[in-house]
N, C-alpha and C. Protein backbone atom coordinates (compact mmCIF):
# COMPACT_ATOMS: atom_id res chain seq x y z
N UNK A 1 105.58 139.40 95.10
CA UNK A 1 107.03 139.53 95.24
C UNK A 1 107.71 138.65 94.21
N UNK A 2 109.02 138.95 93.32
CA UNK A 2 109.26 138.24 93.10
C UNK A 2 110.10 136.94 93.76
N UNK A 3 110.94 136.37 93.02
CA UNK A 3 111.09 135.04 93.04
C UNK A 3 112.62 135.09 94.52
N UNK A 4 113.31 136.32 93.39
CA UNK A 4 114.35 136.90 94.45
C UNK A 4 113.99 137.91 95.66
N UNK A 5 113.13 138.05 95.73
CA UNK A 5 112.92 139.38 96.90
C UNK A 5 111.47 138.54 97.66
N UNK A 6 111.75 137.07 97.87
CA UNK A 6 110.64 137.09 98.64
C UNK A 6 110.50 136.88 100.94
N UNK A 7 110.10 138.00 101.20
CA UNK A 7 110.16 138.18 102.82
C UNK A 7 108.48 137.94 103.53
N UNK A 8 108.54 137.15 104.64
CA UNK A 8 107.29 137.15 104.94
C UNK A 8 107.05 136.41 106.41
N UNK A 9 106.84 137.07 107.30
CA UNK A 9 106.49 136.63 108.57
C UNK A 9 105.19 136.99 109.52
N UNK A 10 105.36 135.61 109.92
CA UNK A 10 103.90 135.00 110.82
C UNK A 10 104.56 134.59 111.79
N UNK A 11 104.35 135.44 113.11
CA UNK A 11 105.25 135.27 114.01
C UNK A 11 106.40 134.85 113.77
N UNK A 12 106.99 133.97 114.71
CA UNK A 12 107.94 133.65 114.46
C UNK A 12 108.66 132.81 113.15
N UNK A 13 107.11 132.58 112.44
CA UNK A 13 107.69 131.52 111.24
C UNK A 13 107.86 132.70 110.29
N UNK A 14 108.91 132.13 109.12
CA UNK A 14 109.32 133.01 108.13
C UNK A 14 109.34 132.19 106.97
N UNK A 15 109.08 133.08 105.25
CA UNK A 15 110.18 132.73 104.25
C UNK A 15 110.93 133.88 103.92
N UNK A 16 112.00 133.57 103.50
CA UNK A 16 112.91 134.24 102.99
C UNK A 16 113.53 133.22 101.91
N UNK A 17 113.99 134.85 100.83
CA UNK A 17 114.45 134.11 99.80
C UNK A 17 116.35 134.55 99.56
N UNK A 18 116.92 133.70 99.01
CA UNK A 18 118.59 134.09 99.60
C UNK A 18 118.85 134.06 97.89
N UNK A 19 118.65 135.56 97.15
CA UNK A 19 119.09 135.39 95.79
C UNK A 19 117.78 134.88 95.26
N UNK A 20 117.99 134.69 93.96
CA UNK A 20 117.28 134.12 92.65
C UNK A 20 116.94 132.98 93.06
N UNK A 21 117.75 131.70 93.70
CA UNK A 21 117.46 130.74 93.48
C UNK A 21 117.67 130.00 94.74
N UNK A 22 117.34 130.49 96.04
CA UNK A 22 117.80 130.15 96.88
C UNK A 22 116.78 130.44 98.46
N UNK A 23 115.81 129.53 99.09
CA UNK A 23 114.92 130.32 99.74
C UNK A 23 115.00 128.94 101.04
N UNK A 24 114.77 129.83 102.17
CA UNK A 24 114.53 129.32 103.66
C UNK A 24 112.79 129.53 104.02
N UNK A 25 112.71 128.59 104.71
CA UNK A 25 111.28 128.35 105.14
C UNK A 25 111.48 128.22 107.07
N UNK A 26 110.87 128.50 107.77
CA UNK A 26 111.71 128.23 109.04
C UNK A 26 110.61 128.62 110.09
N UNK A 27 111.01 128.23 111.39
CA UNK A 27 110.60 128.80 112.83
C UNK A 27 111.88 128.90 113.39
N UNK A 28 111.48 129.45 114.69
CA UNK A 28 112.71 129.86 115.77
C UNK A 28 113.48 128.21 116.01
N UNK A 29 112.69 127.34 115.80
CA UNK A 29 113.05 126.25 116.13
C UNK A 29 113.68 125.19 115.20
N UNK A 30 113.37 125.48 114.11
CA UNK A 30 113.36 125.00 112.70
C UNK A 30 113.45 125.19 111.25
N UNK A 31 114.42 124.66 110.31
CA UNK A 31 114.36 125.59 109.61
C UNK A 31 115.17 124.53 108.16
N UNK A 32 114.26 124.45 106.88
CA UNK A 32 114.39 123.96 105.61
C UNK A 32 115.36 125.01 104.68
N UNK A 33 116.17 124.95 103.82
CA UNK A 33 116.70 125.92 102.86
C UNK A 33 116.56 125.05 101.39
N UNK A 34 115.75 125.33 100.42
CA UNK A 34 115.40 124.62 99.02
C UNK A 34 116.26 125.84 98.22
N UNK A 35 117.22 124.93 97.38
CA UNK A 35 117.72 125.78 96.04
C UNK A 35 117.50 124.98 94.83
N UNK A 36 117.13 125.83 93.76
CA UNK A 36 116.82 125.35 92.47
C UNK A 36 117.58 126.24 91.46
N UNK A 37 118.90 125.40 90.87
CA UNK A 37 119.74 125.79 89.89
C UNK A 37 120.46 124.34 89.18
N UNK A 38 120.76 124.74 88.01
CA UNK A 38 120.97 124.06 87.38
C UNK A 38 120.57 122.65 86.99
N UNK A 39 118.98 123.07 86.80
CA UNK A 39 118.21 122.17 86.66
C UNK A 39 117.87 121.08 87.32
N UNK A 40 118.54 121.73 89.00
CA UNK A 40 118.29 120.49 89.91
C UNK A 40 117.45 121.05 91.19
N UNK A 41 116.20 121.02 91.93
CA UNK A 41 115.76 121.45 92.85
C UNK A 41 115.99 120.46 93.99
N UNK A 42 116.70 121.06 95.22
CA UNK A 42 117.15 119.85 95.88
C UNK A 42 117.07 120.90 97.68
N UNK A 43 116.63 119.91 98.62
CA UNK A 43 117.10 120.38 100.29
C UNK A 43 118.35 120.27 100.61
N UNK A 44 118.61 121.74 100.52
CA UNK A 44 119.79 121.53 101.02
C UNK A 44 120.01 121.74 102.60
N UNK A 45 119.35 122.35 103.35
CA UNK A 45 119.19 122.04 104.56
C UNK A 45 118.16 121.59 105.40
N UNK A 46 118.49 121.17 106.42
CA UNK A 46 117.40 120.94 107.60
C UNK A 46 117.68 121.42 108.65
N UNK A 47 117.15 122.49 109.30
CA UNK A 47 118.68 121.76 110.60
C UNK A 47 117.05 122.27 111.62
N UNK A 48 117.69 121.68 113.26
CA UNK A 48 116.68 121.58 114.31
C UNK A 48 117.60 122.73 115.03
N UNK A 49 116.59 123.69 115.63
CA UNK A 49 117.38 124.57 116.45
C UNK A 49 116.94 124.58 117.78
N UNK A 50 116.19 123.25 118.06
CA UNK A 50 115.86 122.84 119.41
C UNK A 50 117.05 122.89 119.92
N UNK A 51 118.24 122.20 119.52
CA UNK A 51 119.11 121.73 120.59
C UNK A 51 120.23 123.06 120.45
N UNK A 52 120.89 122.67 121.29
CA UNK A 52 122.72 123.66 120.72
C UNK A 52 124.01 123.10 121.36
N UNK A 53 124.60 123.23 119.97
CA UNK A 53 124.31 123.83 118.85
C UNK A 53 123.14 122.85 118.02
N UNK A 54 122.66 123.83 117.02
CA UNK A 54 121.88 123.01 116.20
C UNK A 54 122.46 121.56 115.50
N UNK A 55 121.08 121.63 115.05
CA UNK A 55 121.62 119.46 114.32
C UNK A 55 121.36 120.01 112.86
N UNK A 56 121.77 119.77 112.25
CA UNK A 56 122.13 120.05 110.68
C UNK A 56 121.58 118.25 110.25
N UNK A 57 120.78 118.37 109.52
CA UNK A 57 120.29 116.52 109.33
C UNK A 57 120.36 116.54 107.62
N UNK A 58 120.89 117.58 106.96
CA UNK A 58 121.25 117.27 105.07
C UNK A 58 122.85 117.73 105.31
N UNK A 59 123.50 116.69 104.54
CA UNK A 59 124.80 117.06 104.22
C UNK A 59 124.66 117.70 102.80
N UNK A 60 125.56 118.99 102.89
CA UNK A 60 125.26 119.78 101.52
C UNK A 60 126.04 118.93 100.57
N UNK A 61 127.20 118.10 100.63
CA UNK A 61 127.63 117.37 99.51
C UNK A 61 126.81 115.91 98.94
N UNK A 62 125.38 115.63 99.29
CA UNK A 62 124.79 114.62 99.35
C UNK A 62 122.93 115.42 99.21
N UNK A 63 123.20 116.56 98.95
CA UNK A 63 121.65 117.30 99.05
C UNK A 63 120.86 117.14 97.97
N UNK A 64 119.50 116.61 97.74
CA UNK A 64 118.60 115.68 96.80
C UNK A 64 117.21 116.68 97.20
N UNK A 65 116.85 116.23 95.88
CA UNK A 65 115.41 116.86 95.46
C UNK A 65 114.64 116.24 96.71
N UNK A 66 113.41 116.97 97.29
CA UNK A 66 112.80 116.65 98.28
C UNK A 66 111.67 115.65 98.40
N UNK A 67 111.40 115.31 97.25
CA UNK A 67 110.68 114.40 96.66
C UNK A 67 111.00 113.79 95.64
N UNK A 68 110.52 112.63 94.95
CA UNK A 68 111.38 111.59 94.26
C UNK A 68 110.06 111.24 92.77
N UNK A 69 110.65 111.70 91.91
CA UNK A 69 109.65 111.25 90.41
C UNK A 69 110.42 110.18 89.41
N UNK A 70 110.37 108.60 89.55
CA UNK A 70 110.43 108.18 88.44
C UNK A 70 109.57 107.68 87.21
N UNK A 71 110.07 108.57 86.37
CA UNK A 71 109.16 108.96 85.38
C UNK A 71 109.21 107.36 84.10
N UNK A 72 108.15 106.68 83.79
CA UNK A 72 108.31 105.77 82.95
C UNK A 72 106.91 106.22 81.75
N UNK A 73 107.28 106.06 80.86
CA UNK A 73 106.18 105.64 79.70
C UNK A 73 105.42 104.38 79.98
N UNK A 74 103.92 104.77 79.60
CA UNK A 74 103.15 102.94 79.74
C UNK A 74 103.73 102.13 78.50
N UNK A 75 104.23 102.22 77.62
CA UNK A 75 104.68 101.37 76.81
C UNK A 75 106.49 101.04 76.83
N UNK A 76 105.97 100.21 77.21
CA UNK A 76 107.58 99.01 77.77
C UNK A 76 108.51 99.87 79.24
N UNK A 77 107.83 101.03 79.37
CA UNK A 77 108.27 101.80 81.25
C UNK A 77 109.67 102.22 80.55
N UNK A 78 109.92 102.53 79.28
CA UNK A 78 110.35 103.46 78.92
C UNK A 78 110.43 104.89 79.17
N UNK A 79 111.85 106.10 79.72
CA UNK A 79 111.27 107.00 79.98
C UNK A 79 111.31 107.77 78.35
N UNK A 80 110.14 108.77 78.91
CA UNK A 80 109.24 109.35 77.74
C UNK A 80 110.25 110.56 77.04
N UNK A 81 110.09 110.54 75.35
CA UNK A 81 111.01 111.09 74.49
C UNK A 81 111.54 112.36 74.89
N UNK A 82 110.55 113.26 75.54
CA UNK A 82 110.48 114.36 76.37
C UNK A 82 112.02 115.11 77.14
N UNK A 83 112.49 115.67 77.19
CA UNK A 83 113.62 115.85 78.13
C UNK A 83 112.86 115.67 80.07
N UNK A 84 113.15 114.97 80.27
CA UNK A 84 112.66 114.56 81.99
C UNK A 84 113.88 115.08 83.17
N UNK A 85 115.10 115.73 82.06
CA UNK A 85 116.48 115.65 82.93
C UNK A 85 116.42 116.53 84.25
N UNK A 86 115.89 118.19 83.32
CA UNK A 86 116.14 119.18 84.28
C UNK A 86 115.23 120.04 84.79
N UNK A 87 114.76 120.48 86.12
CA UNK A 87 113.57 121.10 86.52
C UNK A 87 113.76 122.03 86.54
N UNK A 88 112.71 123.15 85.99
CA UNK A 88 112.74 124.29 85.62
C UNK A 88 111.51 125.03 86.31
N UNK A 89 112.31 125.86 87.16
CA UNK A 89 111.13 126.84 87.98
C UNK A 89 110.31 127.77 87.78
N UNK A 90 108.73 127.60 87.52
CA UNK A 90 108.08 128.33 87.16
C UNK A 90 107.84 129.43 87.95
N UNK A 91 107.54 129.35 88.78
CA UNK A 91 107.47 130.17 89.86
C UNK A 91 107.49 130.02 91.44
N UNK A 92 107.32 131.02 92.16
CA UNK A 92 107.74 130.57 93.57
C UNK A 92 107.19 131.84 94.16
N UNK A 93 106.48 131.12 95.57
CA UNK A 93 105.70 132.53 96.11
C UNK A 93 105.49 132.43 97.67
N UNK A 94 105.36 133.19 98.34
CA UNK A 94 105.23 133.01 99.78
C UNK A 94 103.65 133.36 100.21
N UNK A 95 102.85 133.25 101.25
CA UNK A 95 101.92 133.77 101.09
C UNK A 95 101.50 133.22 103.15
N UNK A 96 100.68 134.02 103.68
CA UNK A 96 100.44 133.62 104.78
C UNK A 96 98.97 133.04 104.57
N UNK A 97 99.03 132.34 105.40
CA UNK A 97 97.69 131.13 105.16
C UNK A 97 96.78 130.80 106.42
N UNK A 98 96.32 130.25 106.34
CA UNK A 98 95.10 129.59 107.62
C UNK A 98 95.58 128.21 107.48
N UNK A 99 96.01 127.39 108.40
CA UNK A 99 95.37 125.70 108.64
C UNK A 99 95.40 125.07 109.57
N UNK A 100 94.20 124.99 109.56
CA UNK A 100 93.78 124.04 111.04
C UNK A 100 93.48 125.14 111.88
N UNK A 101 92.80 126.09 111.49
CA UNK A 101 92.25 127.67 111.94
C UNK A 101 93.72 128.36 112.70
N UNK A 102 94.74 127.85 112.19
CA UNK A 102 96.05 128.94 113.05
C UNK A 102 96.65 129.53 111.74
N UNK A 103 97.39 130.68 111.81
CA UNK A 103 97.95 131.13 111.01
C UNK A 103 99.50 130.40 110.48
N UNK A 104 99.92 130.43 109.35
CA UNK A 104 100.87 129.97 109.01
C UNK A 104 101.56 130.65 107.73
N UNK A 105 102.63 130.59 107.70
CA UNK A 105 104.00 130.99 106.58
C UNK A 105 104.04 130.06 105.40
N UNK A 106 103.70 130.04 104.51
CA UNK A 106 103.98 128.84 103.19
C UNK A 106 104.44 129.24 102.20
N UNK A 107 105.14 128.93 101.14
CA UNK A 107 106.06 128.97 100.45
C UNK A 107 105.98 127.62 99.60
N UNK A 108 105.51 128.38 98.62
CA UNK A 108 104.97 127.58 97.01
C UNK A 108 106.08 127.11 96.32
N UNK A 109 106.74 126.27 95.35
CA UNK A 109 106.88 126.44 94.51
C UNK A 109 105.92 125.30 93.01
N UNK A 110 106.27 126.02 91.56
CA UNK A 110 106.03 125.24 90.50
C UNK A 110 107.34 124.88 90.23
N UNK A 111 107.07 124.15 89.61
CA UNK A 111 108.19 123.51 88.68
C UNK A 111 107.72 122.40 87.77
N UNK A 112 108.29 122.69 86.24
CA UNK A 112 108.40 121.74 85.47
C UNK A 112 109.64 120.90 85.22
N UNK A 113 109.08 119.60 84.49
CA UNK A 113 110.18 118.83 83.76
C UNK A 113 109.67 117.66 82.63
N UNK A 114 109.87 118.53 81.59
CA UNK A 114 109.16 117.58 80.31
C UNK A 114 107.67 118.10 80.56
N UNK A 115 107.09 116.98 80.49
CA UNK A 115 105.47 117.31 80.49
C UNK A 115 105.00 117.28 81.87
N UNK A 116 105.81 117.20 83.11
CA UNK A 116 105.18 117.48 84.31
C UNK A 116 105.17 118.48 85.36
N UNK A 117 104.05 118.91 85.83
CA UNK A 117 104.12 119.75 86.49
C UNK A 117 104.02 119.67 88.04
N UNK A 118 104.97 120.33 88.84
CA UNK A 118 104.52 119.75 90.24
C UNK A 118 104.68 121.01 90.53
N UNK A 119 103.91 120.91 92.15
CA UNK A 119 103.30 122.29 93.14
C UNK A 119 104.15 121.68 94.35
N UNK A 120 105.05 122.23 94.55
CA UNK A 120 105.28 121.79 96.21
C UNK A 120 105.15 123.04 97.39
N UNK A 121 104.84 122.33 97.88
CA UNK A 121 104.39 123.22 98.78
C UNK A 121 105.14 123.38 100.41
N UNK A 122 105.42 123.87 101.53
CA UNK A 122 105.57 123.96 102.76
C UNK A 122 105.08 124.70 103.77
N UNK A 123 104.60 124.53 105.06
CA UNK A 123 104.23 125.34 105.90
C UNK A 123 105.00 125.34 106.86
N UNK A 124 105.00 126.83 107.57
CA UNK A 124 105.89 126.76 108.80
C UNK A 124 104.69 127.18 109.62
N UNK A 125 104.80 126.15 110.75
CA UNK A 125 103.42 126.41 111.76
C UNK A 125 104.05 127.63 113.03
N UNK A 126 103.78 128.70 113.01
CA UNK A 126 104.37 129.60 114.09
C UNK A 126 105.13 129.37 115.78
N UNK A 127 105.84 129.18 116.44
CA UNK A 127 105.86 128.91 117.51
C UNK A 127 105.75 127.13 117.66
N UNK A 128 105.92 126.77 116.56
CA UNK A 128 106.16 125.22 116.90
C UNK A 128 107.75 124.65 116.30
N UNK A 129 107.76 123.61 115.97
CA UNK A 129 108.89 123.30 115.32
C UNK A 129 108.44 122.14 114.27
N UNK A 130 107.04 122.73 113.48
CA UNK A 130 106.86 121.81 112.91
C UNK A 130 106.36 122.37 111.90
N UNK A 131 107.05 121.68 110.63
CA UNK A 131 107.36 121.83 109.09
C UNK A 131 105.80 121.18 108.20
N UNK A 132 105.35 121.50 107.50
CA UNK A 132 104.39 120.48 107.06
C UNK A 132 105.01 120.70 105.23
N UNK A 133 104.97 119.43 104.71
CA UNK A 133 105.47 119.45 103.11
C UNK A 133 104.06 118.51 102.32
N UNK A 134 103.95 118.95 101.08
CA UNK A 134 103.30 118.10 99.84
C UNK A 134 103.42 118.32 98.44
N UNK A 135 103.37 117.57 98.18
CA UNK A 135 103.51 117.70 96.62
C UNK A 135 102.20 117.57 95.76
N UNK A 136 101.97 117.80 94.90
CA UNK A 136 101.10 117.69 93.33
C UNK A 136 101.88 117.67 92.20
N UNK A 137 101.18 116.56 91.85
CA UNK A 137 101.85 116.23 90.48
C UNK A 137 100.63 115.89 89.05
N UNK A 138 101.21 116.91 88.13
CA UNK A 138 100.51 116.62 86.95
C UNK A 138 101.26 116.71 85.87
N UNK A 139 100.29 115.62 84.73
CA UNK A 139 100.62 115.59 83.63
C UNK A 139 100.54 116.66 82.78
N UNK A 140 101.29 117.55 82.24
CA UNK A 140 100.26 118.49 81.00
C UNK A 140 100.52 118.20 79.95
N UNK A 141 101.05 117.05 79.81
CA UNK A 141 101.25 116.81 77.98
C UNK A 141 100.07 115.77 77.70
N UNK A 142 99.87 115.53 76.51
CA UNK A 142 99.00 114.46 75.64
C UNK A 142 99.42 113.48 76.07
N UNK A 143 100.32 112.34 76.26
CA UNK A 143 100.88 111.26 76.09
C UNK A 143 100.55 110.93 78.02
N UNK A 144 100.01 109.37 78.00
CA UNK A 144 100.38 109.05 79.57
C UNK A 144 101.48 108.73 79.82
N UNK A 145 101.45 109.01 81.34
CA UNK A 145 103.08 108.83 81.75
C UNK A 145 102.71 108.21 83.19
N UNK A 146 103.43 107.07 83.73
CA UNK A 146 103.60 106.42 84.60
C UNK A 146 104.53 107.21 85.64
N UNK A 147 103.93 107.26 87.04
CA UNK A 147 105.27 107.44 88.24
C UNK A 147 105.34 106.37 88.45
N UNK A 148 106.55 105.37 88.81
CA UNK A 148 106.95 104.32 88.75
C UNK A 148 106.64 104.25 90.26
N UNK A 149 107.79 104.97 91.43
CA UNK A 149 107.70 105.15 92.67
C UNK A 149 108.00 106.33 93.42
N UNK A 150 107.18 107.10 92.86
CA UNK A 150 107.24 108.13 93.65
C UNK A 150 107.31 108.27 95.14
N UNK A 151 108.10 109.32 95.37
CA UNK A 151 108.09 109.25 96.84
C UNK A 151 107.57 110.94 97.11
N UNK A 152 106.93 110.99 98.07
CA UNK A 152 106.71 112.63 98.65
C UNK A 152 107.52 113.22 99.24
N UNK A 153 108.23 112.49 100.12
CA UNK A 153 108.93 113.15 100.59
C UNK A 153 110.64 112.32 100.83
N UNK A 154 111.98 113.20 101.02
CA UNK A 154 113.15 112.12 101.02
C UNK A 154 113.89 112.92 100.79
N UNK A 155 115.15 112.36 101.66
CA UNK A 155 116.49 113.04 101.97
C UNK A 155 117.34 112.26 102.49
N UNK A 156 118.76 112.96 101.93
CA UNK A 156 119.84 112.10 102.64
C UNK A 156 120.26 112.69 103.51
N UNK A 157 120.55 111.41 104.95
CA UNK A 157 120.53 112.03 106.11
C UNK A 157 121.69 112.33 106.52
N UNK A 158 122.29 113.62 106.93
CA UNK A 158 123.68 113.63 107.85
C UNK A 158 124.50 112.63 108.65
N UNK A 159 123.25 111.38 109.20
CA UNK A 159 123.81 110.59 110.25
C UNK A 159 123.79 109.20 109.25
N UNK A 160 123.62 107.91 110.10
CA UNK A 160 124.20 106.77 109.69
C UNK A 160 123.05 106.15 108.74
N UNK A 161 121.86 107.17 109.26
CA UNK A 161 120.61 106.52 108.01
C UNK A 161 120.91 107.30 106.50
N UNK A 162 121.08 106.15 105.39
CA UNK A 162 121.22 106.86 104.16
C UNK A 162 119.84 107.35 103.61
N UNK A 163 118.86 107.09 103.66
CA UNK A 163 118.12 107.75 103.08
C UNK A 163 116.45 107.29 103.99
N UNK A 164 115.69 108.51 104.01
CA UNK A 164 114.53 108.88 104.79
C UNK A 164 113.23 108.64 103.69
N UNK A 165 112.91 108.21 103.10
CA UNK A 165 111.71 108.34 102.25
C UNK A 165 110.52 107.72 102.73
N UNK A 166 109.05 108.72 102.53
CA UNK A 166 107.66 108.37 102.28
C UNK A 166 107.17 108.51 101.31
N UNK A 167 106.73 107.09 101.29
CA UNK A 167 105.79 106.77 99.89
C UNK A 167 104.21 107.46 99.75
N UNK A 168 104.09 107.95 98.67
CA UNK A 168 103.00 108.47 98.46
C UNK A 168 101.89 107.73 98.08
N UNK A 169 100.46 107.68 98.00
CA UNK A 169 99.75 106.47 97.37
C UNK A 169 99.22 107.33 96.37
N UNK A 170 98.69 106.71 95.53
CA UNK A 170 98.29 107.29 94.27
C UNK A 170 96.23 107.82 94.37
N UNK A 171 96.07 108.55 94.09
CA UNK A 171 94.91 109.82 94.10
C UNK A 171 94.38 109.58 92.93
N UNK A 172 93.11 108.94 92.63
CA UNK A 172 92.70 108.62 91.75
C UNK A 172 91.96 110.61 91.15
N UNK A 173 92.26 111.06 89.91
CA UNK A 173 91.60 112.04 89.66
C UNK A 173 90.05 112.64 89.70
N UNK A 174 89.34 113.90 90.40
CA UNK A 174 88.34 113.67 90.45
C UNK A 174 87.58 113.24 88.79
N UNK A 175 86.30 112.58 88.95
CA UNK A 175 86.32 111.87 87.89
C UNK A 175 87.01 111.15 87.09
N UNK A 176 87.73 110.31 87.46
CA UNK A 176 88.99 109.85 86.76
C UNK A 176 89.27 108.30 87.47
């Protein structure tokens, strides 16, 4: 499917895509909306549909990339000559999956910026209200490049907490 026409349900979990650049990941209970334009990929929603009315937990005037890359050069943590500004979507795909032997809804995307490439990924577990997110991150250029502090996951919250972030630890490469 492409990028704009993507539909796909496992029970109750779904993706759907809203336009070119614009896609929901969700259960009956729960439910993420990621848009990627203008060189910015960011959550713009969360909301819990446990309660009612629902809880909306991203304010759309405050909505941030879902994960956090600061990008430094090893020499002097300079960032690298590269343009690092704007992320550019390679592709994006839905696909139903197995994990943890239950079926599930996930919803890929790539994206570059400069020389990096990241995979993020999400699952919607069917009949639960629970989201699973990760990231991958690689280099594809020649030159090393430092993540300073990456975070996996992070958002700004609707309520009085400004910001939610988990730190990722660093994955030494196989052989590497």
């Amino acid at each position: 499917a492409s990028a704009e026409n993507l539909q796909l349900a496992v029970g109750d979990a779904y993706v759907r895509s809203e336009g070119e650049s614009r896609w929901s990941i969700g259960t009956r209970t729960v439910e993420q909306v990621f848009e990627c334009a203008d060189g910015q990929f960011r959550l713009v929603s969360f909301k819990n549909r446990c309660t009612q009315p629902a809880i909306e937990y991203v304010e759309r005037s405050t909505a941030c990339a879902p994960f956090a890359l600061d990008v430094a050069a090893l020499a002097g943590g300079r960032p690298p000559a590269n343009d690092f500004s704007a992320w550019k979507l390679a592709s994006v795909k839905a696909n139903q999956v197995s994990a943890g032997g239950r079926p599930a809804a996930q919803l890929d995307f790539v994206l570059t910026r400069g020389k990096i490439r990241t995979q993020f990924h999400v699952l919607a577990f069917p009949g639960t209200p629970i989201l699973r997110q990760w990231v991958e991150i690689e280099n594809i250029g020649v030159q090393p490049v430092v993540l300073a502090s990456p975070a996996a996951a992070c958002c700004k919250s609707a309520g009085p907490t400004t910001w939610a972030a988990m730190r990722c630890r660093t994955v030494a490469p196989p052989g590497g």
